[in-house]
Protein backbone atom coordinates (compact mmCIF):
# COMPACT_ATOMS: atom_id res chain seq x y z
CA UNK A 1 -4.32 -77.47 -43.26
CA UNK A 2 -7.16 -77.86 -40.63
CA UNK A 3 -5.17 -75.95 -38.10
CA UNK A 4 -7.54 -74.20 -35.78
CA UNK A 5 -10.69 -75.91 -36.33
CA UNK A 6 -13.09 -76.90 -34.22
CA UNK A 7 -13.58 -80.19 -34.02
CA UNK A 8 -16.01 -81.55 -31.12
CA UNK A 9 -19.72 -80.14 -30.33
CA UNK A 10 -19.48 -76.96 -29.23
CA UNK A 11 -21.72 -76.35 -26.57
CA UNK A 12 -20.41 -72.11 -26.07
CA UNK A 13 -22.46 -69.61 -23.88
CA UNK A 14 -21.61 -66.54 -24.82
CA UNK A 15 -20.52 -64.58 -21.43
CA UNK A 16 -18.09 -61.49 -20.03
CA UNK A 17 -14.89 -61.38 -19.56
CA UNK A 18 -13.66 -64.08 -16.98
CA UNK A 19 -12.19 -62.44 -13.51
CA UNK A 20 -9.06 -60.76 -13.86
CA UNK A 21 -7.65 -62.59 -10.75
CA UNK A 22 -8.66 -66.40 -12.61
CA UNK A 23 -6.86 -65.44 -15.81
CA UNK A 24 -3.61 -63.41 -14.65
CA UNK A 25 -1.08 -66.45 -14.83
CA UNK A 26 -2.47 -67.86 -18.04
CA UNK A 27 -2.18 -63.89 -19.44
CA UNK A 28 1.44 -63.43 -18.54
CA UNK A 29 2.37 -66.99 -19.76
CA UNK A 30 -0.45 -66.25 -22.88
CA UNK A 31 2.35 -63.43 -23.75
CA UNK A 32 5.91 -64.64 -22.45
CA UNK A 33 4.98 -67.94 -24.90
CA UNK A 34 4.05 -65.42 -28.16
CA UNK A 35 7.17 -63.42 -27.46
CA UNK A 36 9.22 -66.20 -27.95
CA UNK A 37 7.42 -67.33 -31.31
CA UNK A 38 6.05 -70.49 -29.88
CA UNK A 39 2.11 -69.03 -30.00
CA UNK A 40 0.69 -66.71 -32.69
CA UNK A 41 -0.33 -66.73 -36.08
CA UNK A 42 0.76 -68.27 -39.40
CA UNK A 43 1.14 -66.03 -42.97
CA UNK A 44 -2.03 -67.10 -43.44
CA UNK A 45 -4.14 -65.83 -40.71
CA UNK A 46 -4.36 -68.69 -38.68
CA UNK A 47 -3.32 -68.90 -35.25
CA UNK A 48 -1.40 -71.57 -33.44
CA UNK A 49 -1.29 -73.04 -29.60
CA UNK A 50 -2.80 -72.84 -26.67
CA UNK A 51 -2.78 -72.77 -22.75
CA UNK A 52 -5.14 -73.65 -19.68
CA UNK A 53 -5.19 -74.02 -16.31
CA UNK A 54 -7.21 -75.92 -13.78
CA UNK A 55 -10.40 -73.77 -12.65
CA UNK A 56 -10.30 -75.58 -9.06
CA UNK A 57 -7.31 -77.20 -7.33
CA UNK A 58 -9.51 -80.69 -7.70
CA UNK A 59 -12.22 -80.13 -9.66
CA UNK A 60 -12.67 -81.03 -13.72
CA UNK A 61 -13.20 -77.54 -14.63
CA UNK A 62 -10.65 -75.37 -16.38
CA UNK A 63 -9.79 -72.12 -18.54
CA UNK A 64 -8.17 -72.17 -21.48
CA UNK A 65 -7.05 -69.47 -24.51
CA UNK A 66 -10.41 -69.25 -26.93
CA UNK A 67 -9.77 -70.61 -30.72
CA UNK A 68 -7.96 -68.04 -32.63
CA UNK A 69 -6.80 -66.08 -29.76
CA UNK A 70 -3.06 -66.79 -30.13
CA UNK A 71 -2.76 -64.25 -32.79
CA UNK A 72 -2.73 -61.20 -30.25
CA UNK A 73 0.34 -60.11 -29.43
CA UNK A 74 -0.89 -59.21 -25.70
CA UNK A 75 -3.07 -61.24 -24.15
CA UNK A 76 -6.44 -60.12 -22.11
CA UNK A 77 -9.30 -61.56 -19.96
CA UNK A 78 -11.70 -61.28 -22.80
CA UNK A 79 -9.35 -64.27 -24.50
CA UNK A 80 -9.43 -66.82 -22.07
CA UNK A 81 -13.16 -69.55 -21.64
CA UNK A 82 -14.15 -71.30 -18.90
CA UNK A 83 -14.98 -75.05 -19.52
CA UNK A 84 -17.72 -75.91 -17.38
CA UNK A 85 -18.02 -79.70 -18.32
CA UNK A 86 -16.81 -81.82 -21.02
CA UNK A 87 -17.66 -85.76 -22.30
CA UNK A 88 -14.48 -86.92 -24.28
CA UNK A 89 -16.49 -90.21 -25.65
CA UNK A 90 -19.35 -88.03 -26.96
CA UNK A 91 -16.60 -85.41 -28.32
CA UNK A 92 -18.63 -82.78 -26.72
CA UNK A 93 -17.43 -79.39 -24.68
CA UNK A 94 -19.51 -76.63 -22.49
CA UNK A 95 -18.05 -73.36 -21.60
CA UNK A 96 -18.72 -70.03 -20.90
CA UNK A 97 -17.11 -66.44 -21.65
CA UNK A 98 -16.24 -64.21 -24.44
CA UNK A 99 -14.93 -66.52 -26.99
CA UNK A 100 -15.33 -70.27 -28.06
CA UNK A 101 -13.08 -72.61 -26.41
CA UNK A 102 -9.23 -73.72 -28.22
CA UNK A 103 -10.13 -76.52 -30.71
CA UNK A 104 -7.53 -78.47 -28.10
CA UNK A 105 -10.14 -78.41 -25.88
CA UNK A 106 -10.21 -82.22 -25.21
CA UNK A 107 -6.51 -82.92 -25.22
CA UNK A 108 -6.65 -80.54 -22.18
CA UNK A 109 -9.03 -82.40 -20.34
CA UNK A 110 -7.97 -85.87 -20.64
CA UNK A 111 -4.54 -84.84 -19.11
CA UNK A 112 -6.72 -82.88 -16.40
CA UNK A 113 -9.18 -86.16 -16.69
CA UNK A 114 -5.71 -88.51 -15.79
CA UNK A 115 -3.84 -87.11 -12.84
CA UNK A 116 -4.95 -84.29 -10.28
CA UNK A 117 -1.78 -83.18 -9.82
CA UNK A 118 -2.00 -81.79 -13.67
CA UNK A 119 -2.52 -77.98 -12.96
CA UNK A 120 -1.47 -76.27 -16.01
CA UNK A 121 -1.23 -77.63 -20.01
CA UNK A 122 0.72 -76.10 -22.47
CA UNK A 123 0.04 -76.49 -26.25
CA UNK A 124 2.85 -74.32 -28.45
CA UNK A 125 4.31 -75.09 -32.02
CA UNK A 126 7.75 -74.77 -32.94
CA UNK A 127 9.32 -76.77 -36.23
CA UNK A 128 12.55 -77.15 -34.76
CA UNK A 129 11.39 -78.29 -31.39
CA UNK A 130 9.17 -81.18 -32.70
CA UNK A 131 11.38 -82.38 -34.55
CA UNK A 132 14.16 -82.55 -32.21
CA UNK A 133 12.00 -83.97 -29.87
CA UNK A 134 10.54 -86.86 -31.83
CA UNK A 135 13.57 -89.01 -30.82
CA UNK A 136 13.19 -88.09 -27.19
CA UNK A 137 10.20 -87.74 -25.60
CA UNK A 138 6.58 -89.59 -25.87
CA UNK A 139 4.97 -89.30 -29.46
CA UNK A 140 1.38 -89.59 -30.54
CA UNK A 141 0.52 -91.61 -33.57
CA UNK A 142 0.84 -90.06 -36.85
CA UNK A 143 -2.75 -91.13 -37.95
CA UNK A 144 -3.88 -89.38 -35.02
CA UNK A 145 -5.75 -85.77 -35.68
CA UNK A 146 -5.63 -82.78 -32.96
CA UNK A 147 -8.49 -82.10 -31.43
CA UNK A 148 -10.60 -85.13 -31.26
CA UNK A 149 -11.34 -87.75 -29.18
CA UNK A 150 -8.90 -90.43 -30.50
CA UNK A 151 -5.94 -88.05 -29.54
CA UNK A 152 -7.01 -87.58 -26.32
CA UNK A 153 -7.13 -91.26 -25.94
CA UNK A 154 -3.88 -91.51 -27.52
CA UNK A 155 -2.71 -88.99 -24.97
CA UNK A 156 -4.16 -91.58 -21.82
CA UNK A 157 -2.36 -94.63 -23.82
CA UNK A 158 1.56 -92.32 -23.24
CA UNK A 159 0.50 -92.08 -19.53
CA UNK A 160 -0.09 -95.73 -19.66
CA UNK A 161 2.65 -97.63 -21.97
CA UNK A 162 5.45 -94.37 -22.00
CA UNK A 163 7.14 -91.98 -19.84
CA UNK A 164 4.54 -89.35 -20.20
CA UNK A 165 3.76 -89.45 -16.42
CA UNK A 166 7.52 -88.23 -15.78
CA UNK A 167 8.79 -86.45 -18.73
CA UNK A 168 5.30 -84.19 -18.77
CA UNK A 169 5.51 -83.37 -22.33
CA UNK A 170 4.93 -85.07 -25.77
CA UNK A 171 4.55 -84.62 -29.40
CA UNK A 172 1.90 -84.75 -31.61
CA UNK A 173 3.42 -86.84 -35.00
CA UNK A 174 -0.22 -86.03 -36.84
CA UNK A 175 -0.31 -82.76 -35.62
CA UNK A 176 3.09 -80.33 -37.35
CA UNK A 177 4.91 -78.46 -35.03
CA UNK A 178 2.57 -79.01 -32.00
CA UNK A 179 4.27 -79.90 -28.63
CA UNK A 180 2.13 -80.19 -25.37
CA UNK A 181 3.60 -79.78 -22.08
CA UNK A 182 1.65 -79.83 -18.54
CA UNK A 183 2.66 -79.52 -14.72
CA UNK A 184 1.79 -78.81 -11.39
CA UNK A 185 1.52 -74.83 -12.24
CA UNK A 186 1.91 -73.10 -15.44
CA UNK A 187 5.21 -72.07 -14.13
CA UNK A 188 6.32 -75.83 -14.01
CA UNK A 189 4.75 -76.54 -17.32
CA UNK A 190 6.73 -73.84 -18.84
CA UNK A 191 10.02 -74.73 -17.31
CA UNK A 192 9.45 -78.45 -18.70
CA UNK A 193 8.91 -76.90 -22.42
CA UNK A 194 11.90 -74.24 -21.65
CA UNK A 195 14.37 -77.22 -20.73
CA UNK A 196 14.06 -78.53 -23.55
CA UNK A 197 13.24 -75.16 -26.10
CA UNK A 198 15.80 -72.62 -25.00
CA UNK A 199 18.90 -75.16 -26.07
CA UNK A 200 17.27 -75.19 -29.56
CA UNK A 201 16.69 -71.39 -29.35
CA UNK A 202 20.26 -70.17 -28.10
């Protein structure tokens, strides 16, 4: 398993913590989302999902849950990067904080990249859940890896020829377990993942 790597050039300054007051949605959702199993850490050390949230109500910056992060139970400020820019055709990220940036980094920003409205993305894994939803909702390629620029391409190509637009969440075939959800909030994001999680769960 490649599960956590890093995958683009990571351009990381090394910074403080981000402002409480930028980071205070993505913490409670950070922790709500590991309560219910679908972020944290696998027997083997490795942690799974991420979250993010647009920096600016219109601008192409965001934060989003550094690599490895998902494995606290409680989330904090020092967990969370700010992307400052980001070229998805040279596979290259910048950011700032206290940790290096989610190896999802670019899937983020192509569904930031594709509609303004996008606020809030939600990357969790659940076995269950992606395999339920495989038959219902937008799917990515198989041959398609996480974290590089062919998958957020293949992310652009739902919006285009599927009902990613409207159903705001998708599966990744290539990518076990990992469903991606996205709204105008992370409140809406998680509802979309909850419709379709907590029938699974109950």
């Amino acid at each position: 398993m490649d599960d956590g790597v890093i995958k683009f050039q990571n351009h990381w300054k090394a910074g403080g913590a981000l402002p409480h007051k930028s980071v205070a949605a993505l913490i409670e959702w950070k922790d709500r989302l590991f309560q219910k199993g679908l972020l944290g850490v696998y027997p083997d050390g490795i942690g799974f999902g991420n979250l993010s949230a647009r920096a600016a109500s219109a601008g192409k910056e965001f934060i989003i849950s550094g690599t490895q992060t998902s494995k606290y139970e409680f989330a904090s400020a020092d967990q969370f990067v700010r992307i400052n820019h980001y070229d998805i055709a040279r596979n290259a990220v910048w950011s700032t904080g206290p940790v290096k940036p989610s190896s999802e980094s670019l899937t983020h920003a192509m569904l930031y990249d594709l509609e303004l409205t996008i606020q809030a993305v939600i990357h969790v894994h659940h076995r269950k859940l992606w395999e339920a939803l495989q038959a219902r909702v937008p799917v990515t390629r198989a041959d398609v890896p996480y974290g590089t620029p062919e998958m957020a391409h293949e992310v652009a190509r739902l919006f285009r020829e599927a009902s990613l637009r409207n159903v705001r969440i998708f599966v990744m075939a290539g990518h076990e377990e990992g469903v991606v959800s996205f709204g105008r909030s992370l409140a809406e994001a998680g509802a979309v993942l909850f419709e379709h999680y907590e029938p699974l769960a109950a």
